[in-house]
N, C-alpha and C. Protein backbone atom coordinates (compact mmCIF):
# COMPACT_ATOMS: atom_id res chain seq x y z
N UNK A 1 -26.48 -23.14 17.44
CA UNK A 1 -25.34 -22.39 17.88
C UNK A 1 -25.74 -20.91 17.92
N UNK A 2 -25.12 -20.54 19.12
CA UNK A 2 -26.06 -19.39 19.25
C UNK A 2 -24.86 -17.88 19.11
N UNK A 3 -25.12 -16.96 17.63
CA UNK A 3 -24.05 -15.91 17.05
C UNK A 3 -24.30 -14.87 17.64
N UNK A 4 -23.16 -13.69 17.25
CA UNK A 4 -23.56 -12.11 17.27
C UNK A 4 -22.62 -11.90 16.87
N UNK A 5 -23.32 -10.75 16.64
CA UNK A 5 -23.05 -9.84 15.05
C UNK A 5 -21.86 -8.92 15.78
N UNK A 6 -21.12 -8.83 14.86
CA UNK A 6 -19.48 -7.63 15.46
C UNK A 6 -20.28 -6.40 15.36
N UNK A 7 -21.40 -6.30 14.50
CA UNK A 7 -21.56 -4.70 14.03
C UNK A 7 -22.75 -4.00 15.14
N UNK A 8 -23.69 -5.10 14.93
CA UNK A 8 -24.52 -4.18 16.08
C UNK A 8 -25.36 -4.74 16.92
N UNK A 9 -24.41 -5.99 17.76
CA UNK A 9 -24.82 -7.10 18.56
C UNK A 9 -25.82 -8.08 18.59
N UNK A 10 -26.26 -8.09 18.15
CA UNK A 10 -27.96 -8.89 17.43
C UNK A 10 -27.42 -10.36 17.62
N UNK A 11 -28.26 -10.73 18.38
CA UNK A 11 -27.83 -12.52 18.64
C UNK A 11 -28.69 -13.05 17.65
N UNK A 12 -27.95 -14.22 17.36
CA UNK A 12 -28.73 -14.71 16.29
C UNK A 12 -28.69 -16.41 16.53
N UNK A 13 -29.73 -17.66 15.88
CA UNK A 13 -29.78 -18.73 16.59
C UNK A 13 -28.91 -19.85 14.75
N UNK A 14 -27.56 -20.05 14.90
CA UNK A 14 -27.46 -20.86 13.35
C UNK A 14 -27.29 -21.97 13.48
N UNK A 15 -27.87 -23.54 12.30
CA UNK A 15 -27.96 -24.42 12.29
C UNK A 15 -26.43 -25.02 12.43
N UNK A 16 -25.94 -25.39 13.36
CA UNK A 16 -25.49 -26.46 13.43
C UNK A 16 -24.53 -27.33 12.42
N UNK A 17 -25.39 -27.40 11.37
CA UNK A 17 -24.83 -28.16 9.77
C UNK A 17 -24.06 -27.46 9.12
N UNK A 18 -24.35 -25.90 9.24
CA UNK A 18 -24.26 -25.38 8.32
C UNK A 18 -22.92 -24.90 7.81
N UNK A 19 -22.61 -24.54 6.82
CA UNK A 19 -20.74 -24.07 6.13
C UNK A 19 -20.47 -23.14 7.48
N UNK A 20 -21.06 -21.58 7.34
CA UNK A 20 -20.55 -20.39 8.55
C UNK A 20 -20.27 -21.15 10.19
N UNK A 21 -21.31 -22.01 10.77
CA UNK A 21 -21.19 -22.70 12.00
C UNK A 21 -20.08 -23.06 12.04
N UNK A 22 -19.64 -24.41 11.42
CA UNK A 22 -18.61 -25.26 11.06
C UNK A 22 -17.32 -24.42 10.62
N UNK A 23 -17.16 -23.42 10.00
CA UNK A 23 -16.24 -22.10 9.70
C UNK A 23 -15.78 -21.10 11.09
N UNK A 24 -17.14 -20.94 12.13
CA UNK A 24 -16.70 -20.02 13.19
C UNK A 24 -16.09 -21.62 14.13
N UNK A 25 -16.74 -22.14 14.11
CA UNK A 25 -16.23 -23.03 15.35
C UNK A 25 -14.75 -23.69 15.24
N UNK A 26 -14.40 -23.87 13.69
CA UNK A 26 -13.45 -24.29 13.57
C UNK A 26 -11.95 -23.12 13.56
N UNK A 27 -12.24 -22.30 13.25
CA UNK A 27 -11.88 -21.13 13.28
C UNK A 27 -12.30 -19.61 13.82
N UNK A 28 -11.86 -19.61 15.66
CA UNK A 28 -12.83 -18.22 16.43
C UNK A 28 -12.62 -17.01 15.83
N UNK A 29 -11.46 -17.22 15.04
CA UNK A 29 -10.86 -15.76 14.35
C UNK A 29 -12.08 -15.39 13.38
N UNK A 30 -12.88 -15.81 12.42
CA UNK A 30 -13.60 -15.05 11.69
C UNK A 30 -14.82 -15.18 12.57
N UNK A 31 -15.16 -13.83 12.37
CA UNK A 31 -16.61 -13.30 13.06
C UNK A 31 -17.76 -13.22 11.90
N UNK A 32 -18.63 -13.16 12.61
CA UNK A 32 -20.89 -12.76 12.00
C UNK A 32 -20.77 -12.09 11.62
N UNK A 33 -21.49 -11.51 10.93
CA UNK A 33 -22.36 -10.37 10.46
C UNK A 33 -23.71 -10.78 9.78
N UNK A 34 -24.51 -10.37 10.83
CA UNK A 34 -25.92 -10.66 10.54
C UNK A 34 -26.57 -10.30 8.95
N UNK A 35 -27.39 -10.49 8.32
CA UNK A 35 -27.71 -10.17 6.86
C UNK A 35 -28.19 -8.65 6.80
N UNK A 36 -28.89 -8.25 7.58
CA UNK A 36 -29.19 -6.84 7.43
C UNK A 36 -27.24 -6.11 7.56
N UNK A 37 -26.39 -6.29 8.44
CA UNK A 37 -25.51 -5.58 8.19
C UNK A 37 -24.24 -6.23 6.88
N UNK A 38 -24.45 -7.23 6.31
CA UNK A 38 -23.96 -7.71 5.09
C UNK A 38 -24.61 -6.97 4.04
N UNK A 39 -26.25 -6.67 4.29
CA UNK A 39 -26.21 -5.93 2.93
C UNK A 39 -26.14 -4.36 3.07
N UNK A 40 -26.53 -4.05 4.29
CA UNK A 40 -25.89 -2.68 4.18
C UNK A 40 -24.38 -2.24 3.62
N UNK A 41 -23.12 -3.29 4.34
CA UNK A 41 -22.24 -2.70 3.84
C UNK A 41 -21.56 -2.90 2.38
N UNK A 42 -22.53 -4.12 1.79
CA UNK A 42 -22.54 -3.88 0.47
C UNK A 42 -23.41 -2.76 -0.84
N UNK A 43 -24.67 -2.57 -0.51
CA UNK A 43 -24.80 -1.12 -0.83
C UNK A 43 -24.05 -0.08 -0.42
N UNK A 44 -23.53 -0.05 0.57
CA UNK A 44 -22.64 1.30 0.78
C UNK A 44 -21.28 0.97 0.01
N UNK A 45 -21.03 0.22 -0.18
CA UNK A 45 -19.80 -0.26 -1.00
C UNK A 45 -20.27 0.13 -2.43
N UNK A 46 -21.13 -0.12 -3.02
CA UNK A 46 -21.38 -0.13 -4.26
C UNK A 46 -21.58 1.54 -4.49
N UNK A 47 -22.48 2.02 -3.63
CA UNK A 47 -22.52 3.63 -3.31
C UNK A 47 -21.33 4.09 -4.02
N UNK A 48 -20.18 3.92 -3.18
CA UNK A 48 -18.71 4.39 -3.23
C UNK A 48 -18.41 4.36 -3.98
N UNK A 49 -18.56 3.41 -4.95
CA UNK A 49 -17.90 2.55 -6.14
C UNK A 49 -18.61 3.61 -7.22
N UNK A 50 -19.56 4.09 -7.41
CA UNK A 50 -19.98 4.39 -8.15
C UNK A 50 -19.89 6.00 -8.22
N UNK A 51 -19.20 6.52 -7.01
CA UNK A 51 -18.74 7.55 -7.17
C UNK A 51 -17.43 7.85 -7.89
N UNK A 52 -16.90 6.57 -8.49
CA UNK A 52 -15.33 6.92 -8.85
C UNK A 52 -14.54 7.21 -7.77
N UNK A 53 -14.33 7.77 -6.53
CA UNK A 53 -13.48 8.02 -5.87
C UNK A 53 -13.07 6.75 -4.97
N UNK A 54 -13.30 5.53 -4.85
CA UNK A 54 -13.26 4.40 -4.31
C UNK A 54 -12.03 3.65 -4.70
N UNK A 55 -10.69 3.12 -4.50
CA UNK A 55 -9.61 2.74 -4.75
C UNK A 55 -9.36 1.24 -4.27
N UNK A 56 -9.57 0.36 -5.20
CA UNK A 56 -9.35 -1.08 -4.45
C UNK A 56 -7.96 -1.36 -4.53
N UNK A 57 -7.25 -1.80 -2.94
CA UNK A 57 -6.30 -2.44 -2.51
C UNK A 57 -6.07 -3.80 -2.22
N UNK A 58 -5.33 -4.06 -2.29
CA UNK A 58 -5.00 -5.74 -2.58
C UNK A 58 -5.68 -6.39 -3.64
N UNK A 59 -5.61 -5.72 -4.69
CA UNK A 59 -5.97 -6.40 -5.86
C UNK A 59 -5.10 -6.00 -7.30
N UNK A 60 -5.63 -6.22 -8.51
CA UNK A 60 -4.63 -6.51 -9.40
C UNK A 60 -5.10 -5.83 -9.91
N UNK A 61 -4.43 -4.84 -11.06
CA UNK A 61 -4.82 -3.89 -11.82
C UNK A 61 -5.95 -4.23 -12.80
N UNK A 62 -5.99 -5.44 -13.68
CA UNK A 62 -6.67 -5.57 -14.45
C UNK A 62 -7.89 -5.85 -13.36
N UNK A 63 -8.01 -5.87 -12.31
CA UNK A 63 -9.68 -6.24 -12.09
C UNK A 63 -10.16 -4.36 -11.84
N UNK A 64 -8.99 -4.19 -11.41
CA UNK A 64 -9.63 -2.40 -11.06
C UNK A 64 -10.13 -1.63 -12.63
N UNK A 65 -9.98 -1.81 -13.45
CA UNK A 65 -10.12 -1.42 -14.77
C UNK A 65 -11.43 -2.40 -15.35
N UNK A 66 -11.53 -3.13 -14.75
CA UNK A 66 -12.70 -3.83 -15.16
C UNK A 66 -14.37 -3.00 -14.52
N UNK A 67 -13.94 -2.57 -13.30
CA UNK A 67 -14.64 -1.18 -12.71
C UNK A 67 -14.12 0.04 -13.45
């Protein structure tokens, strides 16, 4: 099955079997993101996070205090 990435078009070739395949096909609403831009925007997340100024929404107080 042949993907691309929302972030910075990169086609990509995924098995068939796999959980994400079976996840986009069954559902067009969730989109790719290739691994180079999964871990970028998790270092940049963590970046943030570690500045203190980072505010998580939709979550519960006790997990924000756990940061």
């Amino acid at each position: 099955m042949k993907v691309k990435c929302v972030l910075c078009d990169r086609l990509e070739e995924l098995n068939e079997d796999t959980s994400m395949a079976k996840r986009l096909k069954n559902r067009p609403i969730h989109t790719y993101m290739c691994e180079e831009c999964t871990k970028r925007i998790a270092d940049r997340t963590c970046e943030r996070i570690a500045t203190g100024n980072f505010k998580f929404y939709r979550s519960s107080s006790k997990i924000e205090k756990d940061f």
